[in-house]
Protein backbone atom coordinates (compact mmCIF):
# COMPACT_ATOMS: atom_id res chain seq x y z
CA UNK A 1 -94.92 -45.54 -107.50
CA UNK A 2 -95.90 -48.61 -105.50
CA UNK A 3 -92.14 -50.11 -106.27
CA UNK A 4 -90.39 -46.97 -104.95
CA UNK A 5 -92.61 -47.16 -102.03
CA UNK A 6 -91.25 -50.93 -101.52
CA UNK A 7 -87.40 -50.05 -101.78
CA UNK A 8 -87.57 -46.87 -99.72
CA UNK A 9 -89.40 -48.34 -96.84
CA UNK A 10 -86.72 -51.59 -97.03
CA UNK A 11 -83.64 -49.82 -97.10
CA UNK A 12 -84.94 -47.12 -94.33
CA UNK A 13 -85.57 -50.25 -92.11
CA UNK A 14 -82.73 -52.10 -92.92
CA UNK A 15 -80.50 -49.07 -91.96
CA UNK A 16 -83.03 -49.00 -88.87
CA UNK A 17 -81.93 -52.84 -88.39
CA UNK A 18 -78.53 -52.21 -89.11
CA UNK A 19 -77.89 -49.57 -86.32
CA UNK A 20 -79.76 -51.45 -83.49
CA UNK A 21 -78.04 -54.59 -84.40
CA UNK A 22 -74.25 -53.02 -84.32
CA UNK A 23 -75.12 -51.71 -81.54
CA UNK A 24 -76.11 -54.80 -79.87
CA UNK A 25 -73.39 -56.74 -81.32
CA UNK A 26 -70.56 -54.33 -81.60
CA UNK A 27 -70.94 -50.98 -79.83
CA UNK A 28 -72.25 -52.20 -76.28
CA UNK A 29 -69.25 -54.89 -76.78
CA UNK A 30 -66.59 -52.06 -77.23
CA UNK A 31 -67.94 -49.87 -74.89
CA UNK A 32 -68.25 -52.15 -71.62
CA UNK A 33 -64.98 -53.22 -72.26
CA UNK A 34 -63.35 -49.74 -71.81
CA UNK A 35 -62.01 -48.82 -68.53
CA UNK A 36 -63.18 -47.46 -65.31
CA UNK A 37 -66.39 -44.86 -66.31
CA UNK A 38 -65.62 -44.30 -69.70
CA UNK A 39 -68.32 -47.48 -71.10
CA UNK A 40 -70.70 -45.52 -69.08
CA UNK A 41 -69.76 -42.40 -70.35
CA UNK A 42 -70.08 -43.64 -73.61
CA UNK A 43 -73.28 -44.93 -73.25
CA UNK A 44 -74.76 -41.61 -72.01
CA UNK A 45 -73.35 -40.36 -74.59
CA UNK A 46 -74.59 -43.04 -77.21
CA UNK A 47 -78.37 -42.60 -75.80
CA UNK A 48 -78.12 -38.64 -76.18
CA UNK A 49 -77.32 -38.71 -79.84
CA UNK A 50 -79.59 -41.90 -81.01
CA UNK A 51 -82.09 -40.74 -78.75
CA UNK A 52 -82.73 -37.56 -80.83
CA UNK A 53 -82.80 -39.72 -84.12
CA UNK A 54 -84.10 -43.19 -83.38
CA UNK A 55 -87.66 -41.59 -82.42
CA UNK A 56 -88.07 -40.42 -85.65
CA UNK A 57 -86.39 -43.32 -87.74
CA UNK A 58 -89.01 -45.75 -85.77
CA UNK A 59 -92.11 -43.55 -86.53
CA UNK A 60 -90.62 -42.88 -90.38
CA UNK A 61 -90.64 -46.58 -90.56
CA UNK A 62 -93.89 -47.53 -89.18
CA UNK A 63 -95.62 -45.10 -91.13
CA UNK A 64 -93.59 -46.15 -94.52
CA UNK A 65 -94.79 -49.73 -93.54
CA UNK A 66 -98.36 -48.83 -93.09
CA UNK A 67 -98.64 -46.96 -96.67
CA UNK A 68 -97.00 -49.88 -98.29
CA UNK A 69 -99.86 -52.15 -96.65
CA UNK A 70 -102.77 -49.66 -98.03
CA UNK A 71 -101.01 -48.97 -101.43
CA UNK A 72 -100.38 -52.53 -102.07
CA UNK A 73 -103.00 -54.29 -100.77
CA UNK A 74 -104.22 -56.13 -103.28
CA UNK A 75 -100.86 -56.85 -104.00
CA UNK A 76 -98.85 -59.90 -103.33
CA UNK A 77 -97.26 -59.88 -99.73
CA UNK A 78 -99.44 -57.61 -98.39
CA UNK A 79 -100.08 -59.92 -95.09
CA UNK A 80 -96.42 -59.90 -94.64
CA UNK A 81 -96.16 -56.03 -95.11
CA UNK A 82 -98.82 -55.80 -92.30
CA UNK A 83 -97.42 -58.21 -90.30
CA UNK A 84 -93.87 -56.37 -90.54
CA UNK A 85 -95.85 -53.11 -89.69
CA UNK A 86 -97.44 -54.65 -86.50
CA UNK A 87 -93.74 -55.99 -85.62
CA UNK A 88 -92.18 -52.35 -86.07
CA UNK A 89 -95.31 -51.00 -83.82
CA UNK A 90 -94.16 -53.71 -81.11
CA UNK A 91 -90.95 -52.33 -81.66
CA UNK A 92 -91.82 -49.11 -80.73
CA UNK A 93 -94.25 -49.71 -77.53
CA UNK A 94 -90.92 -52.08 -76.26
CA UNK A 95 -89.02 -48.97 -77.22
CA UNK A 96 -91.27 -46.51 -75.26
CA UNK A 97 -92.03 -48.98 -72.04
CA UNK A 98 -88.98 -50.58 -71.82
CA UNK A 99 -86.05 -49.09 -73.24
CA UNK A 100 -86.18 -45.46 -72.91
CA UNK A 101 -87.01 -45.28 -69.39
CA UNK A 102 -83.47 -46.78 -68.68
CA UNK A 103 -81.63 -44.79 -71.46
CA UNK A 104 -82.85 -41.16 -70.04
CA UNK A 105 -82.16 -42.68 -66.89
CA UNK A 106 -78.43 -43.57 -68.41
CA UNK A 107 -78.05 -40.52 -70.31
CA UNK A 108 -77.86 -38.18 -67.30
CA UNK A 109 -75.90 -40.12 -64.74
CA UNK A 110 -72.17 -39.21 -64.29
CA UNK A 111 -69.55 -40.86 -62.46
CA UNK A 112 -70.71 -38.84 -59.18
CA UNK A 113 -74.37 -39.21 -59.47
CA UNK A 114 -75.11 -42.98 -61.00
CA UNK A 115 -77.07 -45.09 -58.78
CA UNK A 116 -75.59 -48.17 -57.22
CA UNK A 117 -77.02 -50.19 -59.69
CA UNK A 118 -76.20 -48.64 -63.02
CA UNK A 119 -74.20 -52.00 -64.12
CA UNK A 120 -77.42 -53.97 -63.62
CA UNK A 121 -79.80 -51.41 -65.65
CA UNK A 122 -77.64 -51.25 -67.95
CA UNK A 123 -77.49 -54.54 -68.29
CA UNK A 124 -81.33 -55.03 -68.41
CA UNK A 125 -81.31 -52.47 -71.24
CA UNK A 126 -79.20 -54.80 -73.28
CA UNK A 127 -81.46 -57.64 -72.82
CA UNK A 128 -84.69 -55.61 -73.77
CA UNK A 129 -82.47 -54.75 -76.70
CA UNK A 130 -81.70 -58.17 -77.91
CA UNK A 131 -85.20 -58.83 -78.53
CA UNK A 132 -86.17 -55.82 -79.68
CA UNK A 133 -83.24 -56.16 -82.20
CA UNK A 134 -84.93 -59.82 -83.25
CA UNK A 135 -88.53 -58.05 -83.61
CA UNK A 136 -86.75 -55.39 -86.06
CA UNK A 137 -85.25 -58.49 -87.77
CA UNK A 138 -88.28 -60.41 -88.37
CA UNK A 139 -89.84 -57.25 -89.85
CA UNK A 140 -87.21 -56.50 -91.67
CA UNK A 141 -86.97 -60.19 -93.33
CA UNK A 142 -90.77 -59.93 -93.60
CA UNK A 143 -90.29 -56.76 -95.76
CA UNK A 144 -88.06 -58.06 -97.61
CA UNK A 145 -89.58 -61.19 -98.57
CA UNK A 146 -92.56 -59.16 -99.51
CA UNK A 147 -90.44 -57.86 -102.43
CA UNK A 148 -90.45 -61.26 -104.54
């Protein structure tokens, strides 16, 4: 039970990693490089529909994390389990104080009601999301190597 416990929490945070990393990477990439508002459009657009998911998928994965800690811990890796566990938590309160102020900011502004600035926050939001996309990382890795 243990070992399905292992390869369900890794592959729900990998797909976790995978997301927030092609977003970094490739989405934000495509999307500031489209014309006039449309990269803004798409972002609100973006943050409306991972908004409703991500929540979850970032609870789901603590909480996976923190039953594979109890359930193996007199296991091997155990200390990096927890440590991935307190990583994904971090995740989360950089999520929660950082990020999602800006994206329900983002995700109501339209072309006629956007603040001056909304090429700046947006901008901010990508930086908060660079490390929070190396936090997810180092869990992930620290999952993973918990599996040998």
């Amino acid at each position: 039970m243990l070992n399905a416990l292992e390869v369900v929490t890794v592959v729900i945070v990998g797909l976790l990693v995978g997301v927030e990393f092609s977003v970094a990477v490739i989405m934000n990439r495509i999307l500031n490089a489209l014309p006039e508002d449309s990269g803004q459009l798409g972002h609100a657009h973006g943050g409306r529909m991972l908004g409703a998911v991500m929540p979850f998928w970032y609870i789901g994965s603590v909480i996976l994390s923190a039953i594979w800690a109890v359930a193996g811990w007199q296991h091997h890796g155990a200390g990096l389990v927890i440590t991935a566990a307190c990583l994904l938590v971090v995740s989360v309160v950089m999520s929660i104080l950082l990020l999602v102020p800006i994206n329900n900011r983002n995700k109501t502004w339209t072309p006629e009601n956007r603040p001056a600035d909304w090429k700046q926050q947006l901008h901010q939001w990508d930086r908060y999301h660079y490390v929070r996309v190396a936090v997810l990382v180092a869990a992930f890795t620290l999952l993973v190597v918990a599996l040998a």
